[in-house]
Every structure is written in C-alpha cells, then in structure tokens.
N, C-alpha and C. Protein backbone atom coordinates (compact mmCIF):
# COMPACT_ATOMS: atom_id res chain seq x y z
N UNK A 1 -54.51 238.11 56.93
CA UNK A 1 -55.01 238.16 55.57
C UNK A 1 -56.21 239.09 55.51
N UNK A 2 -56.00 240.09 55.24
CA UNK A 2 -56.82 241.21 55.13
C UNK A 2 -57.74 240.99 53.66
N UNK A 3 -59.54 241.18 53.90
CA UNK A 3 -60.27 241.27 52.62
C UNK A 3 -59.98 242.49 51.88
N UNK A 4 -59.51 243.95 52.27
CA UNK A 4 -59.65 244.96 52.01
C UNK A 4 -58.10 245.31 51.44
N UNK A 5 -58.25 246.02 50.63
CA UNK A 5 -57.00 246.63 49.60
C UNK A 5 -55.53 247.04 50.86
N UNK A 6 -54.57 247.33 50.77
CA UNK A 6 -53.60 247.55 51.82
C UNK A 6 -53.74 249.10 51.75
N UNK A 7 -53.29 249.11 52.86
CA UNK A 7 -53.37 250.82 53.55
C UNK A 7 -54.75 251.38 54.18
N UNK A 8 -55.39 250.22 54.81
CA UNK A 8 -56.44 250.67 55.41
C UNK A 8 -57.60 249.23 55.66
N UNK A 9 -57.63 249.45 57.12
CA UNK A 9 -59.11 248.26 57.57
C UNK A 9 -60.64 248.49 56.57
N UNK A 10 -61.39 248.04 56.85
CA UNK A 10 -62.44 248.12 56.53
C UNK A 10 -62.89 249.33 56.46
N UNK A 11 -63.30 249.62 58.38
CA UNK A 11 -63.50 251.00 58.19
C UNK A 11 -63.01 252.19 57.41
N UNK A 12 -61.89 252.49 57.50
CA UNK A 12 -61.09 253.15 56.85
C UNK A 12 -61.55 253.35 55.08
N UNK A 13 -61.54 251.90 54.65
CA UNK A 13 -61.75 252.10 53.35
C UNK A 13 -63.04 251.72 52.73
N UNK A 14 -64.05 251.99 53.71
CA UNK A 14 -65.57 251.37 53.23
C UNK A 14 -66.15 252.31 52.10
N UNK A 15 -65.93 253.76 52.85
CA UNK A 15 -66.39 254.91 52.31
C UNK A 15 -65.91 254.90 50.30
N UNK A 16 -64.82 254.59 50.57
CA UNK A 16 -64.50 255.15 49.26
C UNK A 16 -64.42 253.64 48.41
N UNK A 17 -64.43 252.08 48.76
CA UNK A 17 -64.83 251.22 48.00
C UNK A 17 -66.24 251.22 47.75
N UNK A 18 -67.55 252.30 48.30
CA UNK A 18 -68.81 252.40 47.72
C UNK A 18 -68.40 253.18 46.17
N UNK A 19 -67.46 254.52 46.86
CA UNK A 19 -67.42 255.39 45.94
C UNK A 19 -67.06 254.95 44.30
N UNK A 20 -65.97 254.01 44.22
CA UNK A 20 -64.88 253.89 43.57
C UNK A 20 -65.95 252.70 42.47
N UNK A 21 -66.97 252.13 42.85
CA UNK A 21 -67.78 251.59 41.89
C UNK A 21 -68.66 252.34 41.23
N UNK A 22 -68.70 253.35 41.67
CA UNK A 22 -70.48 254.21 41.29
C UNK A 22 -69.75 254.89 39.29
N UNK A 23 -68.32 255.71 39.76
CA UNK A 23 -67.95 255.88 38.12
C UNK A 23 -67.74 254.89 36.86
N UNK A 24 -67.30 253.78 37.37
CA UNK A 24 -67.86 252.86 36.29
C UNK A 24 -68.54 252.30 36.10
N UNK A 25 -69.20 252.40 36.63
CA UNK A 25 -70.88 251.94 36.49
C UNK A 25 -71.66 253.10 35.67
N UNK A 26 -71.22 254.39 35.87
CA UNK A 26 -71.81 255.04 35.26
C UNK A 26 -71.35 255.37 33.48
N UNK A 27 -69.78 255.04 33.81
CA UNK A 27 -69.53 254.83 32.11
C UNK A 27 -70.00 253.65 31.54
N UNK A 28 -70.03 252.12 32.09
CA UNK A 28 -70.46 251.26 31.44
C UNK A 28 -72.21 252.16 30.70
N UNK A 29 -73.23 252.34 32.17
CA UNK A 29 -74.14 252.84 31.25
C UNK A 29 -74.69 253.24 29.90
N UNK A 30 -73.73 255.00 30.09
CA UNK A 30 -73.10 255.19 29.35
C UNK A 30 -73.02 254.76 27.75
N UNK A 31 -72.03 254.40 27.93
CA UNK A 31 -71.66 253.19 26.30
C UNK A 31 -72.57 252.42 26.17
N UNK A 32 -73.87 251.82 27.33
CA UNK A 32 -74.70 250.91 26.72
C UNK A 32 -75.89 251.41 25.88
N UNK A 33 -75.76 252.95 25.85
CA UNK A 33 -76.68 254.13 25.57
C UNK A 33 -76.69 254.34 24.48
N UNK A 34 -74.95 254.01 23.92
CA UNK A 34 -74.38 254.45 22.28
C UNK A 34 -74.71 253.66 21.26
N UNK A 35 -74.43 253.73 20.27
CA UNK A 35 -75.29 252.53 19.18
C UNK A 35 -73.81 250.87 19.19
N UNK A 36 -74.34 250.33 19.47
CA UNK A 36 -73.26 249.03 19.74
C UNK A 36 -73.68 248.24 18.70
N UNK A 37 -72.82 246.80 18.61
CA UNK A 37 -73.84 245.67 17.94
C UNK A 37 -73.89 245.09 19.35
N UNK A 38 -74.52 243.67 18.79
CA UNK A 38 -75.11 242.95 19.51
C UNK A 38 -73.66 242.36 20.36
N UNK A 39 -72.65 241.80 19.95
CA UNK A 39 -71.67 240.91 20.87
C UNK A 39 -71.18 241.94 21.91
N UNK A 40 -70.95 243.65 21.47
CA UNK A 40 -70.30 244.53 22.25
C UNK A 40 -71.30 244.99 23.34
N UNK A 41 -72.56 244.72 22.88
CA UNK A 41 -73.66 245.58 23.76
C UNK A 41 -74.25 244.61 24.98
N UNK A 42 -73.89 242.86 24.24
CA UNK A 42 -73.33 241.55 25.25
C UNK A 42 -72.69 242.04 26.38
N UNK A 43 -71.86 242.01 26.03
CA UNK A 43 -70.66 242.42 26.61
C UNK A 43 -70.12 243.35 27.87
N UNK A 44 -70.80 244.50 27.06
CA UNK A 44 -70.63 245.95 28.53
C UNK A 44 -71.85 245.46 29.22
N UNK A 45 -72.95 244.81 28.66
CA UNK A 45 -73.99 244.78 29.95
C UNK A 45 -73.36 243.72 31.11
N UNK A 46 -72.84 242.57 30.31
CA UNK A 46 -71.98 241.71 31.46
C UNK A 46 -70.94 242.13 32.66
N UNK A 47 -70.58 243.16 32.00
CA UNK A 47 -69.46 244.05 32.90
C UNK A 47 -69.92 244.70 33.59
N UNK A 48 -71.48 245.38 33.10
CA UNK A 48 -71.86 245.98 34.28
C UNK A 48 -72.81 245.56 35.00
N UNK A 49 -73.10 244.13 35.35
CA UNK A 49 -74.02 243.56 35.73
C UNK A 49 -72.98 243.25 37.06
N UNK A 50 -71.88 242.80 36.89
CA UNK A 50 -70.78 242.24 37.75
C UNK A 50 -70.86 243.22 38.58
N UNK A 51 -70.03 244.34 37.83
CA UNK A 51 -69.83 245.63 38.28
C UNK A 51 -70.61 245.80 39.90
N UNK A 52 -71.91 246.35 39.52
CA UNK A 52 -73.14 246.09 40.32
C UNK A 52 -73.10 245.04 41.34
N UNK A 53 -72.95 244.04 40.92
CA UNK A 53 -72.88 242.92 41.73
C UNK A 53 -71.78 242.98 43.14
N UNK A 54 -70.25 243.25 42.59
CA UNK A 54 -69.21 243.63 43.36
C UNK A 54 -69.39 244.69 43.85
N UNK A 55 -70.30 245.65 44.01
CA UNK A 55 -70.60 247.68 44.93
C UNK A 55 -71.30 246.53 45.83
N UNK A 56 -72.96 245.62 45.16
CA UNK A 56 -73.46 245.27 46.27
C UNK A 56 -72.75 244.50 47.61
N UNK A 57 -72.17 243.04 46.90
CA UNK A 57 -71.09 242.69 48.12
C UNK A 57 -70.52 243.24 48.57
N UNK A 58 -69.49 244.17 48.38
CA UNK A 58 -68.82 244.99 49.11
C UNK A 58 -69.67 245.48 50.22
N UNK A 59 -71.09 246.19 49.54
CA UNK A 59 -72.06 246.51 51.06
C UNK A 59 -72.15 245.64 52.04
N UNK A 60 -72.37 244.35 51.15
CA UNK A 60 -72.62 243.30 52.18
C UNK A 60 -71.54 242.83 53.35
N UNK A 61 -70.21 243.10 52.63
CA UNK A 61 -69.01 242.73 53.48
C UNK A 61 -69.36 243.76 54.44
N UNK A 62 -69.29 245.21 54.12
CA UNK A 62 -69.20 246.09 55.50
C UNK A 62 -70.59 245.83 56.07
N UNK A 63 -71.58 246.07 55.94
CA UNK A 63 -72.71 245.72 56.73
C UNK A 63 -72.26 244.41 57.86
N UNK A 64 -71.61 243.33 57.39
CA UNK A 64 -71.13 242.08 58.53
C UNK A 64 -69.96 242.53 59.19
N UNK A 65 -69.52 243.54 59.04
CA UNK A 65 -68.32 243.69 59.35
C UNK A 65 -67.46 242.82 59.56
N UNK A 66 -67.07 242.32 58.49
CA UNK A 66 -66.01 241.39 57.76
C UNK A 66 -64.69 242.18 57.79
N UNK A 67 -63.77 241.56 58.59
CA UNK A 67 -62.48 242.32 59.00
C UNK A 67 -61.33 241.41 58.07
N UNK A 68 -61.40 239.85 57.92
CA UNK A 68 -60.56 239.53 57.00
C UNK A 68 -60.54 238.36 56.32
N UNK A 69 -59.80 237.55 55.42
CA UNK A 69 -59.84 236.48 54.11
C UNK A 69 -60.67 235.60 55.19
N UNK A 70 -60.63 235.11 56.39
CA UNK A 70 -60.92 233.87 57.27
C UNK A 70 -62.69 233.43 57.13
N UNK A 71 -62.72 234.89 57.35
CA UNK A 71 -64.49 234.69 57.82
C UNK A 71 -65.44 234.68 56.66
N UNK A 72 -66.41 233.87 56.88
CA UNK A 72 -67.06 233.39 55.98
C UNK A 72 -67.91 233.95 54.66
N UNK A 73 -68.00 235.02 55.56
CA UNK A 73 -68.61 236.09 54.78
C UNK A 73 -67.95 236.57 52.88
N UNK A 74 -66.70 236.47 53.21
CA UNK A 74 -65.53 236.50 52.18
C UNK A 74 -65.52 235.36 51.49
N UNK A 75 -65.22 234.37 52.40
CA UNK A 75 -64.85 232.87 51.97
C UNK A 75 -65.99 232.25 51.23
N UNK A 76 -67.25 232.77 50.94
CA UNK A 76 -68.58 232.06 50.44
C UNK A 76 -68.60 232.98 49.12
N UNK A 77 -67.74 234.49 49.08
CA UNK A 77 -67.94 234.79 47.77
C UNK A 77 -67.05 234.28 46.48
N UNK A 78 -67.59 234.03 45.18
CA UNK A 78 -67.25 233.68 44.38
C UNK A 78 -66.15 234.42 43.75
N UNK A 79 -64.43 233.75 43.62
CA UNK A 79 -63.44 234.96 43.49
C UNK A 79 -63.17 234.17 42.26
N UNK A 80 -62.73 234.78 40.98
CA UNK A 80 -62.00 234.91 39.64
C UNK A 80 -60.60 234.82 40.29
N UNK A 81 -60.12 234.23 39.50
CA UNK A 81 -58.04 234.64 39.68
C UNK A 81 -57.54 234.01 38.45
N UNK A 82 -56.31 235.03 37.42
CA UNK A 82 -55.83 234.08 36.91
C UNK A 82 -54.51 233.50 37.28
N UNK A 83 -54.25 232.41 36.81
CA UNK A 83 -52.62 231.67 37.12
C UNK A 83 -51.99 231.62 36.26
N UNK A 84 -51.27 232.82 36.03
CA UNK A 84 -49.78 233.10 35.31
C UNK A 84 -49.25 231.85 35.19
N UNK A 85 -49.15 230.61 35.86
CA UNK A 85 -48.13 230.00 35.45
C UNK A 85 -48.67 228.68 34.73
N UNK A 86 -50.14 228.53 35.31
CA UNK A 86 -50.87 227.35 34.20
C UNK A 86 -51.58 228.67 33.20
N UNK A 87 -51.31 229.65 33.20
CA UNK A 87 -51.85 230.21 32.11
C UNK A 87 -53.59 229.94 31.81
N UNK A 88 -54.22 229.75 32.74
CA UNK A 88 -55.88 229.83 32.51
C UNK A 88 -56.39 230.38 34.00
N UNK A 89 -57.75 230.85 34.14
CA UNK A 89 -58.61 231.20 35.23
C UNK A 89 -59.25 230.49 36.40
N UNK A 90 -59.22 230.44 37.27
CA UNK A 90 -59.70 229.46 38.46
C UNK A 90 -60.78 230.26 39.01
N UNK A 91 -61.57 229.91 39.57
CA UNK A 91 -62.48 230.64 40.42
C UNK A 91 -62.54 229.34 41.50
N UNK A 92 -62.65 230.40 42.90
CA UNK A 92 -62.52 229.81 43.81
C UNK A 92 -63.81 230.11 44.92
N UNK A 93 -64.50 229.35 46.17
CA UNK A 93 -65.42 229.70 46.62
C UNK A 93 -65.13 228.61 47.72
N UNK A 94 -65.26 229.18 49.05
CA UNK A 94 -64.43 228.55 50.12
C UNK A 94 -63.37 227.57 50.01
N UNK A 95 -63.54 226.64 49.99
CA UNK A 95 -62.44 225.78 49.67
C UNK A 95 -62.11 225.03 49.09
N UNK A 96 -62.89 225.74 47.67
CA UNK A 96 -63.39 224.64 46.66
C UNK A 96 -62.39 225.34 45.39
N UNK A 97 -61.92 224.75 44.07
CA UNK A 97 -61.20 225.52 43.55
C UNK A 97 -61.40 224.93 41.89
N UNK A 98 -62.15 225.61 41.04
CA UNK A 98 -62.08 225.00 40.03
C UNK A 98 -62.03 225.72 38.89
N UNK A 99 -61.63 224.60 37.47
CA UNK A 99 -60.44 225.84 36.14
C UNK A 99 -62.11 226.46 35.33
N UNK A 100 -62.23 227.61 35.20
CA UNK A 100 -62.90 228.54 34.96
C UNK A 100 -63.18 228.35 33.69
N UNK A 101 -64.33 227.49 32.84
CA UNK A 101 -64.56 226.95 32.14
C UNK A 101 -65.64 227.61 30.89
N UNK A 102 -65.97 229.00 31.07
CA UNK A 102 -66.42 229.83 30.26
C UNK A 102 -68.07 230.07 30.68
N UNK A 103 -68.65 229.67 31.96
CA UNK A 103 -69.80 229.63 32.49
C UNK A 103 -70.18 230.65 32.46
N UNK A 104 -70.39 231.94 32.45
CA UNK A 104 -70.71 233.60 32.08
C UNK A 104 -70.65 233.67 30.80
C-alpha cells in the first residue's frame, strides 16, 4: 500500500508533488486578490489554507521518509474520502473512522 500516487516511490515523485502544489496555490491567491463577496472569498481562502497545509505534509512525509499507507507518519494524517455508496464523507485518522459532519 503505497502513500504516493502510482508510477513512482517517494523518491521518484517527491520533486514534482512539491511542484504540483505551488500552481494552485498561486491561482487560489490570485482570485483572493479579485473583488469576491464575503461566502466566495470564505471559501477560496479555505481551499487555500488546505492547499498549503497538504505541500506542507507532503514535506513532512518526504522529510520521514515515509515509503507507505502502514507507517505512522501517514496513518496520523487526517484523510477526507467520500463513499459513493452511503453517499456522504468520512474522514479517517489512524484507525479511527468518522461521518464528516461539516467541522471546517
């Protein structure tokens, strides 16, 4: 169970999961620059607060060199998923699993 996207270990794909956050981060900016209202300007800052959040972990994964789903390093971060088949959001955090209740 690999943490990292398929077609490549960690190493392999460290370089370009730094890269691959830095452009939307820079469009969220961006749009937070343009004249918004208040729920939309909510909104993109939340996205890019995450945003940010997921470049930093990711550092953090390669800095431990976290090779896959097992190790803790992974297993302590907080994952979103939705379930197609109950049709609502779970977030999960080691081995804990609960229905995603609008807390953000």
């Amino acid at each position: 169970d690999s943490v990292w996207p398929a077609g490549g270990g960690l190493r392999e794909r460290s370089e370009g999961l730094q890269q691959e956050a830095s452009p939307t981060t820079h469009h969220l900016i961006n749009l937070l620059i343009g004249d918004l209202n208040k729920g939309d300007r909510q909104k993109i800052c939340t996205v890019c607060t995450i945003d940010v959040h997921n470049r930093d972990v990711v550092a953090k994964l390669i800095a431990m060199k976290a090779e896959n789903a097992q190790e803790f390093a992974w297993l302590s971060q907080i994952k979103h998923r939705w379930d197609e088949k109950k049709n609502t959001c779970f977030v999960d955090i080691c081995d804990a699993i609960f229905r995603y209740s609008n807390e953000y």
